[in-house]
PDB file of N, CA and C in Angstrom:
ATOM      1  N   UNK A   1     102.494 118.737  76.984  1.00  0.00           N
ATOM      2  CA  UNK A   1     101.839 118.193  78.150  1.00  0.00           C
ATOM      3  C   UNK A   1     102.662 117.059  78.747  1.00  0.00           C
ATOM      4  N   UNK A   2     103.014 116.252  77.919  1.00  0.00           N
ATOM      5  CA  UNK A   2     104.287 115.131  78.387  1.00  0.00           C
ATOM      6  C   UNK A   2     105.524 115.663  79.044  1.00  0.00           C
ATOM      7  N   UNK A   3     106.192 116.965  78.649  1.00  0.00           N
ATOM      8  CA  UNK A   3     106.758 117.220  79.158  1.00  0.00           C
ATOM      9  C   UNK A   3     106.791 117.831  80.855  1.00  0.00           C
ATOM     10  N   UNK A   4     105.597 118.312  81.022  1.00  0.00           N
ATOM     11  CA  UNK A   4     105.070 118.848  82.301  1.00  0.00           C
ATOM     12  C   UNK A   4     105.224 117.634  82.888  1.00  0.00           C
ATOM     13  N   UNK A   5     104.541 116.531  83.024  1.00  0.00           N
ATOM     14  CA  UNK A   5     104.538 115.422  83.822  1.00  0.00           C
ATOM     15  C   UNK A   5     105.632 114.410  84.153  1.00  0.00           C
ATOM     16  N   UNK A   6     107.029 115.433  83.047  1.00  0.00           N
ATOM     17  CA  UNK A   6     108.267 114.202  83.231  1.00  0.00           C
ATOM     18  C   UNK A   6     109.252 115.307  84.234  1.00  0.00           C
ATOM     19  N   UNK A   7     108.791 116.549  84.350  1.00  0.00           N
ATOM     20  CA  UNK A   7     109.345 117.406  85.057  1.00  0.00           C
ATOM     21  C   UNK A   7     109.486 117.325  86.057  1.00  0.00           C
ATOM     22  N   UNK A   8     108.417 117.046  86.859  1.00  0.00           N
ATOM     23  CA  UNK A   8     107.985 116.797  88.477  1.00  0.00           C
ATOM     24  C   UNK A   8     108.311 115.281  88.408  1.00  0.00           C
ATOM     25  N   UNK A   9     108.330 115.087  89.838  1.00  0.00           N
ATOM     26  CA  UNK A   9     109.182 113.280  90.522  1.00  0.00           C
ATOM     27  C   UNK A   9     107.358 112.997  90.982  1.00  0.00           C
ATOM     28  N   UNK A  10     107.361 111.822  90.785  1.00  0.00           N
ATOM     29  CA  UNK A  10     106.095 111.831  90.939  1.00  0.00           C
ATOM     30  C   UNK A  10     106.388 111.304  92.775  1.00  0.00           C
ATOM     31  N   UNK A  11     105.093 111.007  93.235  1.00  0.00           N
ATOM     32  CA  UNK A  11     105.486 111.378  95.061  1.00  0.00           C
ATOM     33  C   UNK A  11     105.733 110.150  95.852  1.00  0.00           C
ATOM     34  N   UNK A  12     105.602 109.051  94.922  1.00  0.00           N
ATOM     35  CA  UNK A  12     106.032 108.125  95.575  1.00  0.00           C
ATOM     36  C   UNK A  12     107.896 107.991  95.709  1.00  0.00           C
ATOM     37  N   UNK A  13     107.906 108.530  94.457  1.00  0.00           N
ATOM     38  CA  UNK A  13     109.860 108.326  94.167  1.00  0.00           C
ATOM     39  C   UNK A  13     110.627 109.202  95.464  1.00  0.00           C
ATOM     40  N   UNK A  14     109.539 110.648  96.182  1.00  0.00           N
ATOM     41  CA  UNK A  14     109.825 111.585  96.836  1.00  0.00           C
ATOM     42  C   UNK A  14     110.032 110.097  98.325  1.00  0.00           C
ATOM     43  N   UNK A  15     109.332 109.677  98.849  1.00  0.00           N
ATOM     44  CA  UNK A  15     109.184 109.306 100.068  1.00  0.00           C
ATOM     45  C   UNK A  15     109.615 107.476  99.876  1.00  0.00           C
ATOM     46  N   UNK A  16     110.199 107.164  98.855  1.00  0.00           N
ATOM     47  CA  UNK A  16     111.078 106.072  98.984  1.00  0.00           C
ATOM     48  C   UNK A  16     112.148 106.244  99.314  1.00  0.00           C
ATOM     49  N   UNK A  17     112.578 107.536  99.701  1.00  0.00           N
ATOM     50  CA  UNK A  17     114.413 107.786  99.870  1.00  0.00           C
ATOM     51  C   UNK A  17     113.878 108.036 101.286  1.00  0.00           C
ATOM     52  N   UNK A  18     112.923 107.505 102.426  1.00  0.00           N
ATOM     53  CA  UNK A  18     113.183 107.831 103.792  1.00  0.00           C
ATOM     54  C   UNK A  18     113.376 106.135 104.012  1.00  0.00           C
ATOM     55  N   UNK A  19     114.343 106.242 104.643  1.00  0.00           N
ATOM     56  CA  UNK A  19     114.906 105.023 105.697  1.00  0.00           C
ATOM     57  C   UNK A  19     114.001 104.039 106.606  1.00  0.00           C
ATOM     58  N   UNK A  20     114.083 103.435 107.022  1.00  0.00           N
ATOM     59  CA  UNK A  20     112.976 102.602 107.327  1.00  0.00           C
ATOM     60  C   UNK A  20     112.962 103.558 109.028  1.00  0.00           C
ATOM     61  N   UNK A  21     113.981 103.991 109.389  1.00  0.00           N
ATOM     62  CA  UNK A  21     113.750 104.341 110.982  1.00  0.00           C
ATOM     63  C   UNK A  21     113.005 105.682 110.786  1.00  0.00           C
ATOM     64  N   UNK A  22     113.049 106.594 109.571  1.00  0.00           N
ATOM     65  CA  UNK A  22     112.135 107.520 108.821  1.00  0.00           C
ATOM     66  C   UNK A  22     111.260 107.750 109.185  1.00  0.00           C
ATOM     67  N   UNK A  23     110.984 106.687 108.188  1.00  0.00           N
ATOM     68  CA  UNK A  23     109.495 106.384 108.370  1.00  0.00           C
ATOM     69  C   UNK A  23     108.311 105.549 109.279  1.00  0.00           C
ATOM     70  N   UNK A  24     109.250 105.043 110.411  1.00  0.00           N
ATOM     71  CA  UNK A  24     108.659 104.717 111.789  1.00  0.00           C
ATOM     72  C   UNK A  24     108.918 105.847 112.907  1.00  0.00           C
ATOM     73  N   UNK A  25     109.359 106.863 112.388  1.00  0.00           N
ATOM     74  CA  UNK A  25     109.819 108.172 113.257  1.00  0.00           C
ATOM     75  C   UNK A  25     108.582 109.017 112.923  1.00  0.00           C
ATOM     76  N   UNK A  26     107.910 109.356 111.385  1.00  0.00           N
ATOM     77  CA  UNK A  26     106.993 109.614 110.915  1.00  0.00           C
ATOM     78  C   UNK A  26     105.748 109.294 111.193  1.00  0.00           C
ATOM     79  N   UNK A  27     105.603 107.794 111.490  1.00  0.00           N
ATOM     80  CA  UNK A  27     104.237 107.370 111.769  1.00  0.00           C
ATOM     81  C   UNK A  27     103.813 107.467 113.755  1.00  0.00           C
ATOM     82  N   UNK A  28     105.166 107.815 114.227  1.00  0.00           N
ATOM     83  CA  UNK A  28     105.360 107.713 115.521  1.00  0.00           C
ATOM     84  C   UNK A  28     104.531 109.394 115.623  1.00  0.00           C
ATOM     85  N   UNK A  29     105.112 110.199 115.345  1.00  0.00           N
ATOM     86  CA  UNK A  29     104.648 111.627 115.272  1.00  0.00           C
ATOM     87  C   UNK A  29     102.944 111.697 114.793  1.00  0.00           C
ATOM     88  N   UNK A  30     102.952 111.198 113.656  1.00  0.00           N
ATOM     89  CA  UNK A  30     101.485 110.973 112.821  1.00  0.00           C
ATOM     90  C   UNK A  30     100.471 110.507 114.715  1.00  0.00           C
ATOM     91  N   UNK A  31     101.131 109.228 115.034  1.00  0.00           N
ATOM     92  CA  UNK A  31     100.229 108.900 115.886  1.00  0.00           C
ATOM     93  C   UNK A  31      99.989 109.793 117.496  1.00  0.00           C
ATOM     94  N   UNK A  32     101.623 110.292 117.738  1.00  0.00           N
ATOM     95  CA  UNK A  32     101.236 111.444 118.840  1.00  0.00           C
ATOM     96  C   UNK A  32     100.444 112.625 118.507  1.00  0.00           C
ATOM     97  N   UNK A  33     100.371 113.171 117.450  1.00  0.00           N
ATOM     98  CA  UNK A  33      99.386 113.995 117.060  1.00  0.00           C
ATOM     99  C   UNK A  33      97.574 114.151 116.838  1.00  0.00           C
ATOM    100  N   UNK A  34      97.907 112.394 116.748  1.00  0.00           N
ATOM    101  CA  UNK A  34      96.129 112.318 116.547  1.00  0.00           C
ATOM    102  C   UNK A  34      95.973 111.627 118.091  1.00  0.00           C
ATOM    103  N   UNK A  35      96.775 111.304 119.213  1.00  0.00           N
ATOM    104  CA  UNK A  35      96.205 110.929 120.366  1.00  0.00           C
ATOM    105  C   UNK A  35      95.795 112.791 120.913  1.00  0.00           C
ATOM    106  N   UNK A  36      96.947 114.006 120.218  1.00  0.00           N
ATOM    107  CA  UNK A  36      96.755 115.227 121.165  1.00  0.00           C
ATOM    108  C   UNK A  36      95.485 115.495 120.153  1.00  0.00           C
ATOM    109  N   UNK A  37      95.355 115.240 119.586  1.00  0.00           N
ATOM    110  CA  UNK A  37      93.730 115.472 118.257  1.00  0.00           C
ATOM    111  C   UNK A  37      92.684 115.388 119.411  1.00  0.00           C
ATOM    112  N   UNK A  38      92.685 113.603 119.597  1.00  0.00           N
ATOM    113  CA  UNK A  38      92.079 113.064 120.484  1.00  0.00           C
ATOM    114  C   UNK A  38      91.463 113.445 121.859  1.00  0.00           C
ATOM    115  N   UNK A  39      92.841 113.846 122.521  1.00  0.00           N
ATOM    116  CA  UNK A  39      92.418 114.064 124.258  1.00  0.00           C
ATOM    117  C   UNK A  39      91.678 115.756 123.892  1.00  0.00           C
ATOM    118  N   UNK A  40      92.188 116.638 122.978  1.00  0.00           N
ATOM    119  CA  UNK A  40      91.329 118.106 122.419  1.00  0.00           C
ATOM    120  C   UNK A  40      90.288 117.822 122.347  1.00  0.00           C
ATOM    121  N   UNK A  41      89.821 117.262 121.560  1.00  0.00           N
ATOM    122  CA  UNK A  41      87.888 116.936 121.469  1.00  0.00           C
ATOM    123  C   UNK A  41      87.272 116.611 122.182  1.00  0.00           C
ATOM    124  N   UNK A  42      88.124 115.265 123.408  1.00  0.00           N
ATOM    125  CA  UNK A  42      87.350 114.673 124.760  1.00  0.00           C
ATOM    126  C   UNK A  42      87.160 115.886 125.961  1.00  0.00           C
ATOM    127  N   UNK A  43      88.184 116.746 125.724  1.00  0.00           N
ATOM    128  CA  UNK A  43      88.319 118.066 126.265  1.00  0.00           C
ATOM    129  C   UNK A  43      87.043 119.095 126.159  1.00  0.00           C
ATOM    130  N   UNK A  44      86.694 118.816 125.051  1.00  0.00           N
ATOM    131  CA  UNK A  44      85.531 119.601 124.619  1.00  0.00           C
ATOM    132  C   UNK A  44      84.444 119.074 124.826  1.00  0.00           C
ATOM    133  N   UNK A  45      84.187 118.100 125.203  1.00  0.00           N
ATOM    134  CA  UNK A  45      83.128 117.393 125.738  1.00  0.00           C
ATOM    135  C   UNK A  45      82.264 117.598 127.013  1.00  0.00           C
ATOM    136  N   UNK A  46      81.258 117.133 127.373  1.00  0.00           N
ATOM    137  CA  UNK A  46      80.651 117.702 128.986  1.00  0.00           C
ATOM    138  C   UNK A  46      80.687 116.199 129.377  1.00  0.00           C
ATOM    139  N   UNK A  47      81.729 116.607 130.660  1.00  0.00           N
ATOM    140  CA  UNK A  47      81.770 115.770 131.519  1.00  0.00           C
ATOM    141  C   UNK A  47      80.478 114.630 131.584  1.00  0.00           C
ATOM    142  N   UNK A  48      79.509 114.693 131.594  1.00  0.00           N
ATOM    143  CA  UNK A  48      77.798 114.439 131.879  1.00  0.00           C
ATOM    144  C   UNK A  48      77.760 113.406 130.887  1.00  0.00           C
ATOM    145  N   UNK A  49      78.715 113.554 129.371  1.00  0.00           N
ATOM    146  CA  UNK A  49      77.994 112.702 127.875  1.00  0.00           C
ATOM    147  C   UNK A  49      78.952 111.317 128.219  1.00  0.00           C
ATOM    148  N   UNK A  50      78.489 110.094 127.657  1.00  0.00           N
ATOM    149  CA  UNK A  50      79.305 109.236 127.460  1.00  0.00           C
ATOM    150  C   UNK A  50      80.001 109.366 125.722  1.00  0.00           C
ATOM    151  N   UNK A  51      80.970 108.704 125.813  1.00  0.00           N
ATOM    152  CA  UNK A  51      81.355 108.502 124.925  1.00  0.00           C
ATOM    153  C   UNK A  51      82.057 106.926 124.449  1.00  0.00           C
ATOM    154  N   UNK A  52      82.398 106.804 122.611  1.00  0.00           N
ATOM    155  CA  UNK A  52      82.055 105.180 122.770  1.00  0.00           C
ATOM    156  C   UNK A  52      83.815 105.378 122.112  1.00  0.00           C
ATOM    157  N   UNK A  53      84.745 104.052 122.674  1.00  0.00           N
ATOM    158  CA  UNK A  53      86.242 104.009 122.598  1.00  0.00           C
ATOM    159  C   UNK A  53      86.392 102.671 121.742  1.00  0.00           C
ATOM    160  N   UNK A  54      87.179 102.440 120.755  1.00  0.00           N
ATOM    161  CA  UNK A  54      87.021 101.023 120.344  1.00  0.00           C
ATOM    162  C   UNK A  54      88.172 100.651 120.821  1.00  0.00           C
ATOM    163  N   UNK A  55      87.893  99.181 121.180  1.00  0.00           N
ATOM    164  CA  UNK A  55      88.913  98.478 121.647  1.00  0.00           C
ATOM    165  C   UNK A  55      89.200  96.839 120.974  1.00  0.00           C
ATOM    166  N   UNK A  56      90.007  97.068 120.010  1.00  0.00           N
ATOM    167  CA  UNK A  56      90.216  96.235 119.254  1.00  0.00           C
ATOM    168  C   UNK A  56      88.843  96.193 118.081  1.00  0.00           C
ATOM    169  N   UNK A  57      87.832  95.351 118.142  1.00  0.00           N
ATOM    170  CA  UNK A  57      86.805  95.494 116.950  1.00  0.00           C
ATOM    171  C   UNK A  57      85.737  95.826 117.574  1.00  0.00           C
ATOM    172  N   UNK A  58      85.590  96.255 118.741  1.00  0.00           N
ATOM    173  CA  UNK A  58      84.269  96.057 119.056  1.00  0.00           C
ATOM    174  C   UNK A  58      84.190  97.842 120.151  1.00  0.00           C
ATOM    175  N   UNK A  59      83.869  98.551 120.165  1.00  0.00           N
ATOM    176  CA  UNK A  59      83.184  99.667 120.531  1.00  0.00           C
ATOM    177  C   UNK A  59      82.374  99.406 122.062  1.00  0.00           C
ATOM    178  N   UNK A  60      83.308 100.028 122.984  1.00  0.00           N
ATOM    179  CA  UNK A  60      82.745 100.198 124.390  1.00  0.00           C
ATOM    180  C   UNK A  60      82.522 101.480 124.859  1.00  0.00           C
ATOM    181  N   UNK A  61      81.115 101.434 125.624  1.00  0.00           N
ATOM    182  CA  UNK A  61      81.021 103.160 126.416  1.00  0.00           C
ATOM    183  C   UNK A  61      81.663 103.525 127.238  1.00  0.00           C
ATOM    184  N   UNK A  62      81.911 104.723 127.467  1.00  0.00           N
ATOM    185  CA  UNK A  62      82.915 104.070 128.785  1.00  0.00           C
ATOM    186  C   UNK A  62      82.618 106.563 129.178  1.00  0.00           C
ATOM    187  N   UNK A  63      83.269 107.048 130.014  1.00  0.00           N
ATOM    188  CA  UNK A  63      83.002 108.403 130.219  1.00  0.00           C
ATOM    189  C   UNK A  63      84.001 108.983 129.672  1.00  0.00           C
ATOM    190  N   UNK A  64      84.140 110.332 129.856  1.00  0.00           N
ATOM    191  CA  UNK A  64      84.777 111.493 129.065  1.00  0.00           C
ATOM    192  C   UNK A  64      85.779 111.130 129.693  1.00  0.00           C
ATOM    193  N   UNK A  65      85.990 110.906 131.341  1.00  0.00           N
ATOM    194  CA  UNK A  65      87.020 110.872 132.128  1.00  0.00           C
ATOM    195  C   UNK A  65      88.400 109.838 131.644  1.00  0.00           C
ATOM    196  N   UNK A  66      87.613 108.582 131.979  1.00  0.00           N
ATOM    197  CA  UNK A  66      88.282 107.530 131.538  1.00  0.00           C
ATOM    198  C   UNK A  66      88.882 107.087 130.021  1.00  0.00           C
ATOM    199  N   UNK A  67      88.240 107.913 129.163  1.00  0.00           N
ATOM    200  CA  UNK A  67      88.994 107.916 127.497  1.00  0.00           C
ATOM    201  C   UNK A  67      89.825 109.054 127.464  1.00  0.00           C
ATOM    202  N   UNK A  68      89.624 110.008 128.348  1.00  0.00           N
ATOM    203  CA  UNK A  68      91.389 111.213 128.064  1.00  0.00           C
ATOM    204  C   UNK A  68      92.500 110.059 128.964  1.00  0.00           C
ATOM    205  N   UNK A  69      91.800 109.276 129.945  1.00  0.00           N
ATOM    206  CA  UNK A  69      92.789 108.884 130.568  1.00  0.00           C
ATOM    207  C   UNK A  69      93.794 107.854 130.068  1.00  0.00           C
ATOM    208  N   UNK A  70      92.865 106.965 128.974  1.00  0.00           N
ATOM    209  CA  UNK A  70      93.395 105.998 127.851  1.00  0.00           C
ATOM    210  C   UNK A  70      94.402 106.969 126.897  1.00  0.00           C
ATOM    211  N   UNK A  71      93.840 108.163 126.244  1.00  0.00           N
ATOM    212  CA  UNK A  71      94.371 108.206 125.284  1.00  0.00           C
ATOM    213  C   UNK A  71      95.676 109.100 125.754  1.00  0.00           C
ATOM    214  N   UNK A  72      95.272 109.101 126.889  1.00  0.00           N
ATOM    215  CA  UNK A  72      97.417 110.452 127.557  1.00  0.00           C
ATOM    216  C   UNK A  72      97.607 109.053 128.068  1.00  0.00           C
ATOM    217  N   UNK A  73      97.396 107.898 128.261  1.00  0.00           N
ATOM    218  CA  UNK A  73      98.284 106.370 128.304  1.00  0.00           C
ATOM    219  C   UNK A  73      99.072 106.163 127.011  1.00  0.00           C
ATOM    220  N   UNK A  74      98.399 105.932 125.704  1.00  0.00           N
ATOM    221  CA  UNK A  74      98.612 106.142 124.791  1.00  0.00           C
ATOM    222  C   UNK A  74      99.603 107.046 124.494  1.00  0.00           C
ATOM    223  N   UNK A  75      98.983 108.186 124.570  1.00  0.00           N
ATOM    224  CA  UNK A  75     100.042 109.200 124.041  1.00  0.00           C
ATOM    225  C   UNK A  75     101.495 109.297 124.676  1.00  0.00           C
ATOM    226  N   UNK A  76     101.606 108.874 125.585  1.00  0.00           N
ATOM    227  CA  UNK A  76     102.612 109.034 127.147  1.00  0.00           C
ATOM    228  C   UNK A  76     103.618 108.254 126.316  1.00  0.00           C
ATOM    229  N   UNK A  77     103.039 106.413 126.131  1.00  0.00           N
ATOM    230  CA  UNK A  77     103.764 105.513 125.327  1.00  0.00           C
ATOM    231  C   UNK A  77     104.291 106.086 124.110  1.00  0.00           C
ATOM    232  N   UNK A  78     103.639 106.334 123.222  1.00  0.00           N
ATOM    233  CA  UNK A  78     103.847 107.040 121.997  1.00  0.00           C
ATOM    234  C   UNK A  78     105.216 108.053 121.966  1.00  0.00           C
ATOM    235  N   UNK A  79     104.903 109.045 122.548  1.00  0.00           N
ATOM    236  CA  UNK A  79     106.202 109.819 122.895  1.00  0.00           C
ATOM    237  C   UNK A  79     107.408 109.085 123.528  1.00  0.00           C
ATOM    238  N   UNK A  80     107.217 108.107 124.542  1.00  0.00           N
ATOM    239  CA  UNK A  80     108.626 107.267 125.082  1.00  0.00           C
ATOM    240  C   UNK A  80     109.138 106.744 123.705  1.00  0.00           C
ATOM    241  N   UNK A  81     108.478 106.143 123.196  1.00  0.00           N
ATOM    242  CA  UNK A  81     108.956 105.435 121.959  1.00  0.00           C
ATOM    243  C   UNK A  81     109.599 106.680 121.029  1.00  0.00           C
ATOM    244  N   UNK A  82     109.076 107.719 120.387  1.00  0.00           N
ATOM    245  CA  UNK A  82     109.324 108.557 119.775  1.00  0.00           C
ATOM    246  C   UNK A  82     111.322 108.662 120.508  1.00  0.00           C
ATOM    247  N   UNK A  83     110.946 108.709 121.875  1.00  0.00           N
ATOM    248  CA  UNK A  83     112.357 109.432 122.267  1.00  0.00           C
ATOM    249  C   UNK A  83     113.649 108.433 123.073  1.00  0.00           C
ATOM    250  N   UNK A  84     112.870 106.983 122.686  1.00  0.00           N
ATOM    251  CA  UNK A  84     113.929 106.343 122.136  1.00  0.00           C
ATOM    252  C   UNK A  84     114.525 106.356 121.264  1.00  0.00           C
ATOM    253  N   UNK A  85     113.744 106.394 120.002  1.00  0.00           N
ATOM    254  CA  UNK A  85     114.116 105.913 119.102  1.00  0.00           C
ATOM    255  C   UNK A  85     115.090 107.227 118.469  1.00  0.00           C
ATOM    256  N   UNK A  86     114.795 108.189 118.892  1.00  0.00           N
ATOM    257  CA  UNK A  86     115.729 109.485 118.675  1.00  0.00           C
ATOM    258  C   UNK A  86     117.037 109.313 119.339  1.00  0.00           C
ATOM    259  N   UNK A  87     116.833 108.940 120.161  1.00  0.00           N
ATOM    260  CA  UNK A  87     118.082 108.617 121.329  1.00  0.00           C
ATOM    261  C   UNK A  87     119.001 107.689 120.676  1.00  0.00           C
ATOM    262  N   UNK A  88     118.382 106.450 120.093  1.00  0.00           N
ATOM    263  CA  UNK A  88     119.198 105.515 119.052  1.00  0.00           C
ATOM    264  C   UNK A  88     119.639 106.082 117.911  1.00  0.00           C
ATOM    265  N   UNK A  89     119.118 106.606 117.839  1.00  0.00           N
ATOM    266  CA  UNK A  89     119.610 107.192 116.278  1.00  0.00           C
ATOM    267  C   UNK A  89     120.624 108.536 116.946  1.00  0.00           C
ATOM    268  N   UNK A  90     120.919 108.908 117.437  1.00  0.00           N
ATOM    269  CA  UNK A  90     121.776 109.766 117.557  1.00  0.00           C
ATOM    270  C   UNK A  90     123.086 109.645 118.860  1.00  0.00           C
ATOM    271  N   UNK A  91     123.028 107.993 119.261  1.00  0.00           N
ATOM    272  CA  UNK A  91     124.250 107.360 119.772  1.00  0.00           C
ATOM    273  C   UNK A  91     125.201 106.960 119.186  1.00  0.00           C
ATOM    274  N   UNK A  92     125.404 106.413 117.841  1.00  0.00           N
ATOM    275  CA  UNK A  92     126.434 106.331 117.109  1.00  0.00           C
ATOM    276  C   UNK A  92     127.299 107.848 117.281  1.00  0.00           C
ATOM    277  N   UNK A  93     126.749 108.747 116.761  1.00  0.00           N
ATOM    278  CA  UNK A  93     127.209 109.790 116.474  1.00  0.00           C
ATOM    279  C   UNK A  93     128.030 110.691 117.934  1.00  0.00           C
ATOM    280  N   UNK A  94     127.147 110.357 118.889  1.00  0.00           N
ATOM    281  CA  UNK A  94     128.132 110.324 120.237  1.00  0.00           C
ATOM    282  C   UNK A  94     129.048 109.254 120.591  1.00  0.00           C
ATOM    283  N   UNK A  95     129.177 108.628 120.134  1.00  0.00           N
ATOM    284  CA  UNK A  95     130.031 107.222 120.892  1.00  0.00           C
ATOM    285  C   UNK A  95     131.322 107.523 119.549  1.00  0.00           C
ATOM    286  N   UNK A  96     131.223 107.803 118.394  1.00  0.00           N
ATOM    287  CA  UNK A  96     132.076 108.101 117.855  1.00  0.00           C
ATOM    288  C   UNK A  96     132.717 109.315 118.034  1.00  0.00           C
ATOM    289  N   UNK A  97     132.094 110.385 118.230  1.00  0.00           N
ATOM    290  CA  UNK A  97     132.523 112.105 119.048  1.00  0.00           C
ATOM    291  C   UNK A  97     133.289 111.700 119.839  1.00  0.00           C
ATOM    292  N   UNK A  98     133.164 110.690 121.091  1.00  0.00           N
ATOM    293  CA  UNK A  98     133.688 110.554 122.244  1.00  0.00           C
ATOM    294  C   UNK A  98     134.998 109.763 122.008  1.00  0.00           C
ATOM    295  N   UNK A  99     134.785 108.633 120.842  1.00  0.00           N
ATOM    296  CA  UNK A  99     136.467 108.058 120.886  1.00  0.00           C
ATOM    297  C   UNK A  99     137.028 109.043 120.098  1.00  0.00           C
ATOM    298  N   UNK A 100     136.772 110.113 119.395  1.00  0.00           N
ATOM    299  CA  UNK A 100     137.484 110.940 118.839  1.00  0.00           C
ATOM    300  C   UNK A 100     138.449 111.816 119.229  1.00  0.00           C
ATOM    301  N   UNK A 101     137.545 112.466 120.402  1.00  0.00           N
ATOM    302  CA  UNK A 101     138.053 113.539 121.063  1.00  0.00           C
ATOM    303  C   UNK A 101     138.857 112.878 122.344  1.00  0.00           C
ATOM    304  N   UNK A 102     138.358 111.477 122.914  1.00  0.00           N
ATOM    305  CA  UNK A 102     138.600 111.111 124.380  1.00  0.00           C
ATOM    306  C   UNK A 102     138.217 111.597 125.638  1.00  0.00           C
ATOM    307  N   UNK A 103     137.297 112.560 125.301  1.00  0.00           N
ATOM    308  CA  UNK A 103     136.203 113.058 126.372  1.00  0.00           C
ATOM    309  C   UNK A 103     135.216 112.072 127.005  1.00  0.00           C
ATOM    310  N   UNK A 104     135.265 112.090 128.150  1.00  0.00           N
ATOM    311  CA  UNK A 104     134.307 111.051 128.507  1.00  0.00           C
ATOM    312  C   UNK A 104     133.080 111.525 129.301  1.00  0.00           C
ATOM    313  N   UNK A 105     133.157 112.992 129.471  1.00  0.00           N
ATOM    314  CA  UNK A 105     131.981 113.744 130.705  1.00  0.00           C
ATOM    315  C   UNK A 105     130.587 114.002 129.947  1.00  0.00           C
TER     316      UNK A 105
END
């Protein structure tokens, strides 16, 4: 039985080898996914219901309309960031291509 459990990496050892830009690339995705979670369900909603949005600690009503409109604000941001931060991470690797070769187009 000891041996079974020294076999496998246990899962923290798995997700300490992501990089810190990793794992803010990870939580960036995590969060565009639960804003498209989000605007899906408000989607499913009848126009007619209110619904309640928290904003910071405290929970406001507000309509179906105006919380898809928050959360594709949200999400809009979310993705810019996502595709910066892709963009940074994969300029080294052009800026070195380019003094390599001396291509500049």
């Amino acid at each position: 039985m000891a041996a079974a459990a020294s076999s496998s990496p246990p899962l923290s050892a798995s997700t300490s080898k992501l990089t810190p830009l990793d794992e803010q690339e990870l939580h960036l995705l995590k969060e565009v996914k639960g804003h498209e979670v989000a605007i899906s369900e408000l989607n499913s909603i009848s126009s007619s219901r209110a619904v309640y949005q928290k904003s910071g600690n405290i929970f406001f009503r507000k309509s179906v309309k105006s919380a898809i409109a928050v959360e594709q604000k949200q999400l809009d941001l979310a993705k810019a960031q996502l595709e910066k931060q892709n963009a940074a991470k994969f300029l080294p690797f052009d800026v070195t291509l380019q003094e390599q070769t001396g291509y500049d187009g």
